[in-house]
Each structure stands twice: as structure tokens, then as C-alpha cells.
C-alpha atoms as a PDB file:
ATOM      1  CA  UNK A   1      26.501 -34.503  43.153  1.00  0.00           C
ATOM      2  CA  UNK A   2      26.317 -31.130  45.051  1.00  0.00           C
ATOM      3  CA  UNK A   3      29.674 -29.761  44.164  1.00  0.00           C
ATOM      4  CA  UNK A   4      28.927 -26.413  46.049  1.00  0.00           C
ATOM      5  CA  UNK A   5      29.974 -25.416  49.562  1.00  0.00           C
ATOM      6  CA  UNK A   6      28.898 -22.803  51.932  1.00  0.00           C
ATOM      7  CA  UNK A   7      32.134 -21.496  54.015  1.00  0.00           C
ATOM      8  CA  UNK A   8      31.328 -18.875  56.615  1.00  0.00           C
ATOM      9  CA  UNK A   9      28.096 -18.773  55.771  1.00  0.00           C
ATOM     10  CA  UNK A  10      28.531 -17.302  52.486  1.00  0.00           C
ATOM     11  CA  UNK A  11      27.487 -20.066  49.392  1.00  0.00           C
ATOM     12  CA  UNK A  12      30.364 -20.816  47.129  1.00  0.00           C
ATOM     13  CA  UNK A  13      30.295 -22.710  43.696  1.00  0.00           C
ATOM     14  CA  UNK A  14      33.047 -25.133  44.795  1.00  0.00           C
ATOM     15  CA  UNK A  15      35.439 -25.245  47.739  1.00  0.00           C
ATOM     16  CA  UNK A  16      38.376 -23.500  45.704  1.00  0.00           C
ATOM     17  CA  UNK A  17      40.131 -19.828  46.901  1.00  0.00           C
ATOM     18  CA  UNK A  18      42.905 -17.648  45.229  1.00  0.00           C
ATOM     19  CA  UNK A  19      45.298 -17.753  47.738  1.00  0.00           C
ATOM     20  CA  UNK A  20      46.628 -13.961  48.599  1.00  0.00           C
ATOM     21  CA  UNK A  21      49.385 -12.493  46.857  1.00  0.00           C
ATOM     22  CA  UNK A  22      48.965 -14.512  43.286  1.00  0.00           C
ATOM     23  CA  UNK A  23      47.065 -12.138  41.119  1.00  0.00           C
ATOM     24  CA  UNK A  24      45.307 -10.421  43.795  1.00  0.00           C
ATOM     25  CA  UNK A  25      46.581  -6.659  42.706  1.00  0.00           C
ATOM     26  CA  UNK A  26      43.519  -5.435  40.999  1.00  0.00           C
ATOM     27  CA  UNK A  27      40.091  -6.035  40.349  1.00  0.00           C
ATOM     28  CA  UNK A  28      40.346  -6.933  37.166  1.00  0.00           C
ATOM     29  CA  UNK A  29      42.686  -9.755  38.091  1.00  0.00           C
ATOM     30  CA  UNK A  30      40.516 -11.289  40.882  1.00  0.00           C
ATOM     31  CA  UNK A  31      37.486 -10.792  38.825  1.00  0.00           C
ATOM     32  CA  UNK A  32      39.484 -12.899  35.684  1.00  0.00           C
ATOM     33  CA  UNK A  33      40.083 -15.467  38.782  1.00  0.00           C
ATOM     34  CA  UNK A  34      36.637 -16.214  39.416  1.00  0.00           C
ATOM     35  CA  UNK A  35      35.391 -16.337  35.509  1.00  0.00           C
ATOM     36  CA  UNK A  36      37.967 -19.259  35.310  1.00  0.00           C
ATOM     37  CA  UNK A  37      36.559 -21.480  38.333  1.00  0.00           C
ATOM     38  CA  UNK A  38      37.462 -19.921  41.825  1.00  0.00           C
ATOM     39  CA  UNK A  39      35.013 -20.161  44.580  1.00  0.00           C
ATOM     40  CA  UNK A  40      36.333 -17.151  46.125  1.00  0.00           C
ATOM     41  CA  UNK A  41      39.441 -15.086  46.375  1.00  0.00           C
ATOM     42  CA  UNK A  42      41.455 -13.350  48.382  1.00  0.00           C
ATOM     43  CA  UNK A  43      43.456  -9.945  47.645  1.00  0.00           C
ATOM     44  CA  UNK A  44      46.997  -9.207  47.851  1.00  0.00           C
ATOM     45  CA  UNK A  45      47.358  -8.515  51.441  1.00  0.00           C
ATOM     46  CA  UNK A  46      47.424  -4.770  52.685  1.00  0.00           C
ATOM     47  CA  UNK A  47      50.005  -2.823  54.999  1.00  0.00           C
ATOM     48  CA  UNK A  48      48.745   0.320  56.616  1.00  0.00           C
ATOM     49  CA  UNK A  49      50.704   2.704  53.878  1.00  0.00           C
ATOM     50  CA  UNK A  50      52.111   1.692  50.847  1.00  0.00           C
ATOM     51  CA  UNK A  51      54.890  -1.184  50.446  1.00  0.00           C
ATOM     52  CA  UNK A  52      57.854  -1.098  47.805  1.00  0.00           C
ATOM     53  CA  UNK A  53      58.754  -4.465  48.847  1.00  0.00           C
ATOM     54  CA  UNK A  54      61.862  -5.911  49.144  1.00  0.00           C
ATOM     55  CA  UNK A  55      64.113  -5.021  45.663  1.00  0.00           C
ATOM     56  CA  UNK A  56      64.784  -8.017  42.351  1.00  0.00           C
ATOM     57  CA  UNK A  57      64.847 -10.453  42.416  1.00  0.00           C
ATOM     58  CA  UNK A  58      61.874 -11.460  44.580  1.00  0.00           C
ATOM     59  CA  UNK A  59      60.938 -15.534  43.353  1.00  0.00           C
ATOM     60  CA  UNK A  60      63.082 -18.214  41.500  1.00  0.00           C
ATOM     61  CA  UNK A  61      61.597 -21.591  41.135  1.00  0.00           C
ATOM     62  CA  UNK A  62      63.433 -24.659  42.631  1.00  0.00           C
ATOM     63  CA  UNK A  63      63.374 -28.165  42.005  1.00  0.00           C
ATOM     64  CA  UNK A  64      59.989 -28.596  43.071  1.00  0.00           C
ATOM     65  CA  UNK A  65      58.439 -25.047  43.574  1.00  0.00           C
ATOM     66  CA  UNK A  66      59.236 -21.368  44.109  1.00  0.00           C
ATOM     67  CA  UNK A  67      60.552 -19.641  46.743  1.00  0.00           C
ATOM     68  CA  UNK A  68      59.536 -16.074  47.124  1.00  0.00           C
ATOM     69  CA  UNK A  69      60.581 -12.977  49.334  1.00  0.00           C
ATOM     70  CA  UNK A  70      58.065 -10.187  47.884  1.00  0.00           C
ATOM     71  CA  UNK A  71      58.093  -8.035  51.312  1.00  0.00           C
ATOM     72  CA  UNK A  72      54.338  -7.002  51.163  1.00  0.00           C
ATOM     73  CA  UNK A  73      54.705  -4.884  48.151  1.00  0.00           C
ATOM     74  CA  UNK A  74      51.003  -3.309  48.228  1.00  0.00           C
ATOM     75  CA  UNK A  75      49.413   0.284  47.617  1.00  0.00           C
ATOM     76  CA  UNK A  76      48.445   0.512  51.210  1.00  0.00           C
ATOM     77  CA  UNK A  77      44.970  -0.145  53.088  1.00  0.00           C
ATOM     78  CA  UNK A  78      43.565   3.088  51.605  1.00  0.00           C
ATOM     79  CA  UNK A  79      44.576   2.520  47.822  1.00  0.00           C
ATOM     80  CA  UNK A  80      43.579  -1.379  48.225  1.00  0.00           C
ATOM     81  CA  UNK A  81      39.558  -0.427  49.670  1.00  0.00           C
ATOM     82  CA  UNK A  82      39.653   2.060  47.080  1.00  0.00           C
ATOM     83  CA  UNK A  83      40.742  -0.792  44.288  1.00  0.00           C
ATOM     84  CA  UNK A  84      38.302  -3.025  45.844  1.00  0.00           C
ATOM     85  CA  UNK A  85      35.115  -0.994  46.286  1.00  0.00           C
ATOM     86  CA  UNK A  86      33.369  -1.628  42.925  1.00  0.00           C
ATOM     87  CA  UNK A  87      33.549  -5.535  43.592  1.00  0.00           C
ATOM     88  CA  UNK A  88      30.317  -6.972  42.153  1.00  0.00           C
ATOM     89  CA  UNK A  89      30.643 -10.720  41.226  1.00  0.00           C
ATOM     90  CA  UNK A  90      28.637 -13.269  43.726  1.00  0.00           C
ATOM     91  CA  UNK A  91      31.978 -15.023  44.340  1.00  0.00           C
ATOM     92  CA  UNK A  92      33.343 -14.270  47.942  1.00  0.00           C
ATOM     93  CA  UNK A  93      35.774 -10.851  48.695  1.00  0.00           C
ATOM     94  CA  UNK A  94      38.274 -11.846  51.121  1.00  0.00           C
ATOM     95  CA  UNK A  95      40.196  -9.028  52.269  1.00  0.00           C
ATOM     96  CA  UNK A  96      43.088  -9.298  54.030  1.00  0.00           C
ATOM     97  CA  UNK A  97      46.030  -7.509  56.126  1.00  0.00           C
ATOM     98  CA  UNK A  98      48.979  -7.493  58.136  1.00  0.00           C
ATOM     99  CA  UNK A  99      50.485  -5.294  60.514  1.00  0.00           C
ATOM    100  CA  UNK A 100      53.530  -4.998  63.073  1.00  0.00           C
ATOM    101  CA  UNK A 101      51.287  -5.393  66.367  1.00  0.00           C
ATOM    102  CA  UNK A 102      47.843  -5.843  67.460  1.00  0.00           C
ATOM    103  CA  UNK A 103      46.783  -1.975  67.854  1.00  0.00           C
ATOM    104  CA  UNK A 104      47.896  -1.332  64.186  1.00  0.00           C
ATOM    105  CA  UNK A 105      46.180  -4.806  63.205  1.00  0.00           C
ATOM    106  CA  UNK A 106      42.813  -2.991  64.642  1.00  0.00           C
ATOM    107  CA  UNK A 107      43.328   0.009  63.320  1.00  0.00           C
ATOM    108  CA  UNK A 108      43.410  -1.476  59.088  1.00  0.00           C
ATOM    109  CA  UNK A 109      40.508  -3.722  60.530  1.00  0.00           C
ATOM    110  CA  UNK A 110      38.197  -0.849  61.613  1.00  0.00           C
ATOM    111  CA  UNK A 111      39.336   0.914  57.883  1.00  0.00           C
ATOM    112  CA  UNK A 112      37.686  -2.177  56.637  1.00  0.00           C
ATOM    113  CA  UNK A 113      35.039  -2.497  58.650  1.00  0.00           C
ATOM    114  CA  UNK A 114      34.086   1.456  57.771  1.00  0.00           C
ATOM    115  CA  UNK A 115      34.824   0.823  53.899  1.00  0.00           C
ATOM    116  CA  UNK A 116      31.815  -1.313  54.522  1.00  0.00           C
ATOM    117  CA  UNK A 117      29.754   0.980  55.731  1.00  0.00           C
ATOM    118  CA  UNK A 118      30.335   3.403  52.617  1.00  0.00           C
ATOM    119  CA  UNK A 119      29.713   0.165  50.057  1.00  0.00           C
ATOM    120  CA  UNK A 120      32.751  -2.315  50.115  1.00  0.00           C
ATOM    121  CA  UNK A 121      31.628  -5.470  49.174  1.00  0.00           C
ATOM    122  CA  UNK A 122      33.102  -8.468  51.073  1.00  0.00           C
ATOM    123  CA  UNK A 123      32.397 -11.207  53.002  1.00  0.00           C
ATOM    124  CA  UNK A 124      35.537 -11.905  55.315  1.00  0.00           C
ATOM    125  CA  UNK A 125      38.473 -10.781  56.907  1.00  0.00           C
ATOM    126  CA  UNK A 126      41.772 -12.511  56.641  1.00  0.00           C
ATOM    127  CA  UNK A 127      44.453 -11.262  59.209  1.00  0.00           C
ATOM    128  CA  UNK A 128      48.487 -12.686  58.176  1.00  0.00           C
ATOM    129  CA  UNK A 129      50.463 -13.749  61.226  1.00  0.00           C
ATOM    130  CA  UNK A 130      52.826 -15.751  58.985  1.00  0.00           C
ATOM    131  CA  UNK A 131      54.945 -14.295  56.584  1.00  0.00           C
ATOM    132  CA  UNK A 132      58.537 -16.197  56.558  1.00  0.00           C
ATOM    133  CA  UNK A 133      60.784 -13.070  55.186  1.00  0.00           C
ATOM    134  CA  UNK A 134      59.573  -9.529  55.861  1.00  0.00           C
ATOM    135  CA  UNK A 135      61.274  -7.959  58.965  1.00  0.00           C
ATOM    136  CA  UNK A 136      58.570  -6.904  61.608  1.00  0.00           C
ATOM    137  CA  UNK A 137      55.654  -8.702  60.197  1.00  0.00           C
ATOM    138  CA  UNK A 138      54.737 -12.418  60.651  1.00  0.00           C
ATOM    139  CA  UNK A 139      56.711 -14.675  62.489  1.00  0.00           C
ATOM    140  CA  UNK A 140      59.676 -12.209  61.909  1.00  0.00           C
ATOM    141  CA  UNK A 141      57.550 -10.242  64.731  1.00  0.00           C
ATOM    142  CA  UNK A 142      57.577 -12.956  66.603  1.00  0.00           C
ATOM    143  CA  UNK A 143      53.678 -13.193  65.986  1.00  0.00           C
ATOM    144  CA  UNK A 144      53.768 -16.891  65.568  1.00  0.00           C
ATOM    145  CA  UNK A 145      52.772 -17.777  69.480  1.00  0.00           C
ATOM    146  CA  UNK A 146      49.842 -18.570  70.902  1.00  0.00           C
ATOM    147  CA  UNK A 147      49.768 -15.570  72.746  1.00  0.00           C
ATOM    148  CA  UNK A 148      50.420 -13.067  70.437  1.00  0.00           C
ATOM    149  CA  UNK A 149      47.559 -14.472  68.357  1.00  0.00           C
ATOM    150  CA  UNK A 150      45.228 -14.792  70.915  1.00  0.00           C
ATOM    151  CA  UNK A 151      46.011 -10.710  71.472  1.00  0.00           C
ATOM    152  CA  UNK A 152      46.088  -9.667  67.807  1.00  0.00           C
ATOM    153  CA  UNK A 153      42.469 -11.865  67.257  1.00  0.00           C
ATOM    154  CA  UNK A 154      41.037 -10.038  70.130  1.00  0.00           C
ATOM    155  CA  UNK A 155      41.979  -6.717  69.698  1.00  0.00           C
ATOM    156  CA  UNK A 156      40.455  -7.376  65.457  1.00  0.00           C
ATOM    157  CA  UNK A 157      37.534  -8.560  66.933  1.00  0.00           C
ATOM    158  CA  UNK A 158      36.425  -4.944  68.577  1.00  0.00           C
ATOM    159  CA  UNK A 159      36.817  -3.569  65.414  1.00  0.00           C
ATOM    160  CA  UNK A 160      34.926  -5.650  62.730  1.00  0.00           C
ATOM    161  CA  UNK A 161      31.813  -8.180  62.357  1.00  0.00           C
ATOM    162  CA  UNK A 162      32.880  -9.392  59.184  1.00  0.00           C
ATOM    163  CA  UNK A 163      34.261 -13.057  60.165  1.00  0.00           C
ATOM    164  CA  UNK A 164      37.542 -13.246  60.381  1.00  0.00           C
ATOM    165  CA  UNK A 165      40.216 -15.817  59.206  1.00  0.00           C
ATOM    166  CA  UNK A 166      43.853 -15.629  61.191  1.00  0.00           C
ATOM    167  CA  UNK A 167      46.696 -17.257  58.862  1.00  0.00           C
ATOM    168  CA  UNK A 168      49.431 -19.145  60.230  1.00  0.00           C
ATOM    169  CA  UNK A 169      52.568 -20.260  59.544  1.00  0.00           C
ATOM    170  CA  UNK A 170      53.595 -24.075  58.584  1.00  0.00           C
ATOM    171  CA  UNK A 171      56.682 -23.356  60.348  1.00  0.00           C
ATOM    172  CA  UNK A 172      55.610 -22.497  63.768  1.00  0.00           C
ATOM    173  CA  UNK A 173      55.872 -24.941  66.533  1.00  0.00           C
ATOM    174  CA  UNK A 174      52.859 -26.360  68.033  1.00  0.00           C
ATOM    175  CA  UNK A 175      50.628 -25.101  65.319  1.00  0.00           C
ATOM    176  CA  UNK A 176      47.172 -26.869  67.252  1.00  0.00           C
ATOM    177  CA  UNK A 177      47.655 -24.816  70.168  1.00  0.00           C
ATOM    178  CA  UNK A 178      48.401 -21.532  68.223  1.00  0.00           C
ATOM    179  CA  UNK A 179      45.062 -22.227  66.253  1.00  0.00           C
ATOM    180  CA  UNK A 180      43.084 -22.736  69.669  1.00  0.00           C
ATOM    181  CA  UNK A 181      44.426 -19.466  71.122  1.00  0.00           C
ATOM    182  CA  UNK A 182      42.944 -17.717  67.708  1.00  0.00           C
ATOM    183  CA  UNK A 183      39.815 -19.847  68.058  1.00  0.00           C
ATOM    184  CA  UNK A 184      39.468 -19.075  71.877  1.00  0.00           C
ATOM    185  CA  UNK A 185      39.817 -15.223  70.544  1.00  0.00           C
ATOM    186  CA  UNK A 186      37.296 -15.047  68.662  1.00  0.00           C
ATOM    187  CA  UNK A 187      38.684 -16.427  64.938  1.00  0.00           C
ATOM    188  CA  UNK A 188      35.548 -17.745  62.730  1.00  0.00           C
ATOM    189  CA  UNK A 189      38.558 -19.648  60.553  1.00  0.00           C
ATOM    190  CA  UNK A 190      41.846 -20.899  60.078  1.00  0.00           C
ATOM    191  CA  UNK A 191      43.920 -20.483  56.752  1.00  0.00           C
ATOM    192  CA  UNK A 192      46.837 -22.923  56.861  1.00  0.00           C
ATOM    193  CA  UNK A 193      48.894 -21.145  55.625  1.00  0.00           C
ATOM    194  CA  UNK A 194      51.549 -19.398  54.122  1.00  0.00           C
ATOM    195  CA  UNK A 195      54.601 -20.437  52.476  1.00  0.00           C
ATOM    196  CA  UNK A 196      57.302 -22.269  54.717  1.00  0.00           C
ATOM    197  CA  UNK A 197      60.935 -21.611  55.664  1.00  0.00           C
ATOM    198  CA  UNK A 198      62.728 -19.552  55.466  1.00  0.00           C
ATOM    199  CA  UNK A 199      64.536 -21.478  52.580  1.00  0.00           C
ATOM    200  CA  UNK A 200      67.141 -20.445  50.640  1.00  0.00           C
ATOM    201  CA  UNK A 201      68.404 -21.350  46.733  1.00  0.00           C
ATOM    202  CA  UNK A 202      72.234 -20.291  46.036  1.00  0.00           C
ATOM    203  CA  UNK A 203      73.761 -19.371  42.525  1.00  0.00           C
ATOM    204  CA  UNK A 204      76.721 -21.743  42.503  1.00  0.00           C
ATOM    205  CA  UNK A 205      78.312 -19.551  39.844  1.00  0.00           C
ATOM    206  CA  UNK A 206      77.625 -16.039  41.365  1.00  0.00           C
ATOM    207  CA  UNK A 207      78.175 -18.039  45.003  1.00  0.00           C
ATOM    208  CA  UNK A 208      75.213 -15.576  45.938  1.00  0.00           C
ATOM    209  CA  UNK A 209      71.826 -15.995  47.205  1.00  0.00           C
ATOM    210  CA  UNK A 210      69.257 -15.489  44.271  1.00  0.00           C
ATOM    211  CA  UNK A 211      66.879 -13.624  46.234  1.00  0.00           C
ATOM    212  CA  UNK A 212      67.601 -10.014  46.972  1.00  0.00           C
ATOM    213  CA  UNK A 213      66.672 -10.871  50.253  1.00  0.00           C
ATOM    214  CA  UNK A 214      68.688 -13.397  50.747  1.00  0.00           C
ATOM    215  CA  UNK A 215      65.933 -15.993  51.806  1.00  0.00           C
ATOM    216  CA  UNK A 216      62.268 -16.276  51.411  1.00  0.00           C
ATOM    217  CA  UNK A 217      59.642 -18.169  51.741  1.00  0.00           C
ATOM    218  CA  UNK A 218      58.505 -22.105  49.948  1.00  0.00           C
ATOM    219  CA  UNK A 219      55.608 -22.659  48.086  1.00  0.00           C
ATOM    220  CA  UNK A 220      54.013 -25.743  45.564  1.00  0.00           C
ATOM    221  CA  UNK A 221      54.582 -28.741  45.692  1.00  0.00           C
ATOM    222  CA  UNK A 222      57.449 -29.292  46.978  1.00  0.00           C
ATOM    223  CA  UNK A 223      55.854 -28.027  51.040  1.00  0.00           C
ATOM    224  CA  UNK A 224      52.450 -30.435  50.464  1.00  0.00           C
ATOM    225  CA  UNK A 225      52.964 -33.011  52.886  1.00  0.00           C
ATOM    226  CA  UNK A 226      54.172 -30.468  55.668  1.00  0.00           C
ATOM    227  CA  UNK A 227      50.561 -28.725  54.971  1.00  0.00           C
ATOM    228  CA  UNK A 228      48.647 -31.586  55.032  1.00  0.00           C
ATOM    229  CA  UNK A 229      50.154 -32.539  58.117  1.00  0.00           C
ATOM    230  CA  UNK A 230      49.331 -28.716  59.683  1.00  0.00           C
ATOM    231  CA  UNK A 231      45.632 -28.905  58.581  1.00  0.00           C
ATOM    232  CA  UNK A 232      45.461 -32.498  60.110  1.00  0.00           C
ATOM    233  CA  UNK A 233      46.790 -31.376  63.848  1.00  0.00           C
ATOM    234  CA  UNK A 234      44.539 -27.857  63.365  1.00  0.00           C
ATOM    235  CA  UNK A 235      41.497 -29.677  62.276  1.00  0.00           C
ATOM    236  CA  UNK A 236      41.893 -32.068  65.928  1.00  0.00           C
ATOM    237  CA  UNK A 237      42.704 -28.720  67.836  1.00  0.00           C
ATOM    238  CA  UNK A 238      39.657 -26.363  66.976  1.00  0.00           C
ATOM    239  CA  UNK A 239      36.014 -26.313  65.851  1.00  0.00           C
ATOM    240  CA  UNK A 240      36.116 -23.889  63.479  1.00  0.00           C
ATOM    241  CA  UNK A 241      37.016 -24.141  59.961  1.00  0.00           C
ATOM    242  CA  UNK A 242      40.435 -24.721  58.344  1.00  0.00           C
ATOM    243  CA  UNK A 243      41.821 -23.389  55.073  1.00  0.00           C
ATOM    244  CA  UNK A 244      44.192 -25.945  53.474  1.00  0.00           C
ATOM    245  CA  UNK A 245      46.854 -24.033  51.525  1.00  0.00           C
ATOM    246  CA  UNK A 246      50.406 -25.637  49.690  1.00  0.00           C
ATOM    247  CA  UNK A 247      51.093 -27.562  46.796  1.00  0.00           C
ATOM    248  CA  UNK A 248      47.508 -27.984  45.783  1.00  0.00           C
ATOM    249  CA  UNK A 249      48.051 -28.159  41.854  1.00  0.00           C
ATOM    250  CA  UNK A 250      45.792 -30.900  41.124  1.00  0.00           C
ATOM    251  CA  UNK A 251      42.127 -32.419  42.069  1.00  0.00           C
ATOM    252  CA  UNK A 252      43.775 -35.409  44.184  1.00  0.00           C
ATOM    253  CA  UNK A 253      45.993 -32.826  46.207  1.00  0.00           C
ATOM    254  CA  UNK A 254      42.524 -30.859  47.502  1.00  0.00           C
ATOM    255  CA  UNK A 255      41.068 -34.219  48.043  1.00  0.00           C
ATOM    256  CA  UNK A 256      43.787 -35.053  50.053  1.00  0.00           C
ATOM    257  CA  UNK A 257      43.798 -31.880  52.290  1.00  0.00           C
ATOM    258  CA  UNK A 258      40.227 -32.069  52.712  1.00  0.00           C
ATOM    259  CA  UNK A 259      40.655 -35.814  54.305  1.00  0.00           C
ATOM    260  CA  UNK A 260      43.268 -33.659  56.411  1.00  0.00           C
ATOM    261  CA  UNK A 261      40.428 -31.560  57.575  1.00  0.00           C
ATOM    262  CA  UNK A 262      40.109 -28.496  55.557  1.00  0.00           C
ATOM    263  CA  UNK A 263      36.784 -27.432  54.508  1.00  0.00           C
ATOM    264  CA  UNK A 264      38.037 -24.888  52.030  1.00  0.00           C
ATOM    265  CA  UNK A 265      41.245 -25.021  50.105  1.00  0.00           C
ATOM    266  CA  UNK A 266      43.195 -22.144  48.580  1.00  0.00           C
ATOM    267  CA  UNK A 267      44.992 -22.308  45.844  1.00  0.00           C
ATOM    268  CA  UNK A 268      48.402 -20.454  44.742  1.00  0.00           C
ATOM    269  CA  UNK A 269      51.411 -21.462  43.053  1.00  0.00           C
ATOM    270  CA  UNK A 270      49.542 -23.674  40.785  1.00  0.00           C
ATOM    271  CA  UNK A 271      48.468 -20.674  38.686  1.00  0.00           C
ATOM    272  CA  UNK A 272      52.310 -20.669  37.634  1.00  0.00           C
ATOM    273  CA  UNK A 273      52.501 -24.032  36.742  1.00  0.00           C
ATOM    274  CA  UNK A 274      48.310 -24.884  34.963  1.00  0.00           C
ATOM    275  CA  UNK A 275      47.469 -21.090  34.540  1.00  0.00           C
ATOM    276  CA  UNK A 276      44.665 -19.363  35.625  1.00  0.00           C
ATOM    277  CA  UNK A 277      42.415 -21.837  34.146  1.00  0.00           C
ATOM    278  CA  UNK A 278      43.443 -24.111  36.909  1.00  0.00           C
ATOM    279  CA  UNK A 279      40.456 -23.622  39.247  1.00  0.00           C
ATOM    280  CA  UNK A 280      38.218 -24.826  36.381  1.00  0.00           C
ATOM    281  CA  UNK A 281      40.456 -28.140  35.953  1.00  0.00           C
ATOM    282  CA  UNK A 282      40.797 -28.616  39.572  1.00  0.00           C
ATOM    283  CA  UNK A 283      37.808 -28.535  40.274  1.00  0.00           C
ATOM    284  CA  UNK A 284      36.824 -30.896  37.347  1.00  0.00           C
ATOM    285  CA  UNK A 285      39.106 -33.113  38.462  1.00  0.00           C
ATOM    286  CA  UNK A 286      37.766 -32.946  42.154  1.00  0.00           C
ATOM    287  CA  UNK A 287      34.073 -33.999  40.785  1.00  0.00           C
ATOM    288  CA  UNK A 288      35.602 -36.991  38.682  1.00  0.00           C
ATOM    289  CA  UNK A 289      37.540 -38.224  42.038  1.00  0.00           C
ATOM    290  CA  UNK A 290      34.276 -37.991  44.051  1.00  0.00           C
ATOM    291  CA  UNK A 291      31.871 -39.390  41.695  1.00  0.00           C
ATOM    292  CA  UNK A 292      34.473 -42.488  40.879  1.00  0.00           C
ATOM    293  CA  UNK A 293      34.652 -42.937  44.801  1.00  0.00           C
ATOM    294  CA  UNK A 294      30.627 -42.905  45.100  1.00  0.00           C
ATOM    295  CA  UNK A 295      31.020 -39.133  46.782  1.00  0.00           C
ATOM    296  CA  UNK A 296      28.174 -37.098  46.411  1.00  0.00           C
ATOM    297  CA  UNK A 297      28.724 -33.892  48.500  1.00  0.00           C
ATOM    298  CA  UNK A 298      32.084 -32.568  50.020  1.00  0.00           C
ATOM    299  CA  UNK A 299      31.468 -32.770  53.388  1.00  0.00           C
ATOM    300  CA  UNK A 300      31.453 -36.750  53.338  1.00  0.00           C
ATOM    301  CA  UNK A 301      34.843 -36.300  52.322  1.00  0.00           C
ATOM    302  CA  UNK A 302      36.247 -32.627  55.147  1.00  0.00           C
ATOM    303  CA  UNK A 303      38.247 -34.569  58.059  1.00  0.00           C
ATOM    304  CA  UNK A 304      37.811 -38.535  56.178  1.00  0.00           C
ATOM    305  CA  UNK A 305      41.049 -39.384  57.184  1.00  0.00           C
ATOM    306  CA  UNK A 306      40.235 -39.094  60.950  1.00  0.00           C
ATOM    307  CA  UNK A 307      37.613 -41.270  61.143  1.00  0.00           C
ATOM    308  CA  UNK A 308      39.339 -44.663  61.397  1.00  0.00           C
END
């Protein structure tokens, strides 16, 4: 059984990514990532300076996941290529970035794309239209249309040839055309996507929010189906790739979102709940599944549940 994939042309060992903003601060971090099973990862995603974030608390866990408000605590796009630079492993270097419009979106993009010129290793672009809870990013920009991701993919586009993967937001309506505006634009990929919500979690005793923020954004298990259900209208709306990303703790879950039509699927909130180790045992668990089910290579299985 070939348990590898290759996803935008680059070969990985199995179909599983770090999902940005869990353990994607350093280096070290990512590197520890990939020595316990990841295919590839992607860093904490990158402002154009640096990003306190919103103040503590910033997660509590819910019935049935977390929900976050972080606000895009980072060092900034300088720091971050600087952190990044000395990236040796085989295992994909996602980088990726969000901004408050297109031009600024270009400008961290050609920073990138120059890094790369001067020895930063990586293999794709990631670009975050989606976050649920940070005023004047994500859809909090109102960057969750078709047409403001059709102009943000375009204007990227000048400024890099590394391929480029727009992430969108569970929440947005009519997710299938949003994804063919980024496709028609000149996306390579699709990550769906980021958490969902807003949501909110109240101390009954305190009769306060928990979050600082107020609200934040969903992740684990508890926002699955609604992913599965994205990846399933993106995969019938575009050509490229999809990402599946949300409440994938356990081999059955990728499966799953792979029948959806994902040909890659990241991985987050899990790390919380199996550890870091959980790429190994996902991906264990992934092989079992397929060779039980007379699988022998993952793209038998990438959009099975359309096929009827």
C-alpha cells in the first residue's frame, strides 16, 4: 500500500499537515511536528509587524472542543522568515499570512517570495481570508466574498511563484463559489478552513464571557460535520485541490474528509486532545482503515463519496 502523497507537486510521506497556529511558533516546534508523523506543516500565520494578540484568556475548551480568540499574536513577517530560514527537513514549509487588504497581502507575499531568493526553504504559500475574531482581518474585513478573494488571489499572484493555498472560512455563505473566484484567480489550493463561529462560552458564575474577547472562534470535534460538508460543496466547485481541516482527531475522521474531497488534510486541535504523537497514530490508523477496506493508495479513496 502506497501510503505517500504528492500535494502541489511536492512528495509527502502521508497526506497529514499541522494546521497553522498549533505549535507553529518556532522551528524547533514544527521540526518536533514532523519527527512525530506530519506530512507537512504549516507556521503560525504572519501579520506585516508584530502582533500582541488579543489579552487572557484566549481558548477554553467546551463540551466538545475549544474555542479560541488568539488575535494573530505573531513576531511579524520579518521575525517569522528570519525564524524560518534554517528549515532543513524534506517535509513541506508552508508559510502563511494575513493582512487587512489585498495591497498589504502582496506586499508580505513578495517578503516571501524574496526570503526565497536569499535561502528560505518552502514549498507553498498559504494566504488566511478566514479568521472568525480579529477585527480587520478575515471575514471581520469582510474578506469572505467571492470578490474580495478573487482580488486578494490576484494581486498575491504578481508577487510570488511559490503555489499558493487561499483559506476560507466554514462560516461564509456560498463557500463553492468563493472557492471558484480564488481558483479563477489564480489559487493552486484550497484549505478548508479555519475554525467556525463566532461562538461564544459564558461563565454562569462570573455571568461573563470567558474569552477576553468576548467570542472566538470553534475548533475539534465538535465543527466536523460542518467541514466535511464545506470540503464536499468545494471539491464539486473547483479543480484544484482542497485541504480538509476540523475535528480530524482520528484515522476514520481523515478518511471521511477525504471521501468529502480533500486530497490533503490538516490537522489541529487534536494535538490537545492525542498529543503531538497524533500524526503517527493517525496515520496508522488511516493505513489499517485502507488495508481492511482493500485500499491500496489514497487517491482511490479523495472525492469516494461522490461517485454514486
Amino acid at each position: 500500500m502506497d501510503v505517500g502523497i504528492t500535494f502541489l507537486g511536492n512528495k509527502m510521506k502521508n497526506p497529514l499537515i499541522l494546521a497553522s497556529g498549533i505549535l507553529g511558533v518556532t522551528k524547533s516546534s514544527l521540526e518536533s511536528i514532523c519527527e512525530n508523523g506530519a506530512g507537512a506543516v504549516i507556521i503560525k500565520t504572519l501579520t506585516k509587524e508584530e502582533r500582541k494578540g488579543h489579552p487572557t484568556p484566549i481558548m477554553a475548551e467546551t463540551d466538545y472542543g475549544f474555542i479560541n480568540a488568539v488575535g494573530y499574536s505573531n513576531p511579524g513577517i520579518e521575525d517569522g522568515i528570519k525564524e524560518f530560514s534554517g528549515w532543513k527537513r524534506k517535509e513541506p514549509l508552508i508559510m502563511s499570512i494575513t493582512a487587512k487588504d489585498a495591497d498589504e497581502f502582496a506586499g508580505l507575499a513578495e517578503k516571501i517570495e524574496n526570503a526565497r531568493k536569499n535561502g528560505l526553504k518552502c514549498q507553498a504559500l498559504e494566504a488566511v481570508l478566514s479568521c472568525p475574531h480579529t477585527p480587520g482581518y478575515g471575514t471581520l474585513a469582510g474578506q469572505g466574498t467571492p470578490e474580495a478573494t478573487g482580488e486578494i488571489t490576484k494581486e498575491i499572484k504578481k508577487k510570488t511563484n511559490l503555489p499558493l493555498i487561499i483559506k476560507l472560512s466554514p462560516t461564509s455563505q456560498g463557500i463553492g463559489e468563493i472557492a471558484k473566484a480564488a481558483e479563477k484567480a489564480g489559487a493552486d489550493a484550497i484549505d478548508m478552513g479555519n475554525s467556525a463561529g463566532p461562538g461564544m462560552v459564558i461563565d454562569v458564575e462570573r455571568k461573563k464571557p470567558v474569552l477576553s474577547f468576548g467570542f472566538g472562534g470553534m475548533s475539534g470535534p465538535q465543527i466536523k460535520s460542518l467541514m466535511v460538508r464545506c470540503v464536499y460543496d468545494v471539491y464539486l466547485s473547483v479543480k484544484i485541490p482542497v485541504i480538509g481541516c476540523g475535528g480530524i482527531t482520528y484515522g476514520k475522521d481523515a478518511i471521511e474528509m477525504m471521501m468529502a474531497g480533500a486530497s490533503a488534510v490538516a490537522v489541529g486541535t487534536a494535538v490537545y486532545y492525542r498529543g503531538k504523537e497524533v500524526f503517527n497514530l493517525i496515520a496508522s490508523e488511516m493505513g489499517e482503515w485502507m488495508k481492511k477496506h482493500d485500499y491500496s493508495d489514497y487517491k482511490e479513496i479523495i472525492g469516494a463519496a461522490h461517485k454514486r
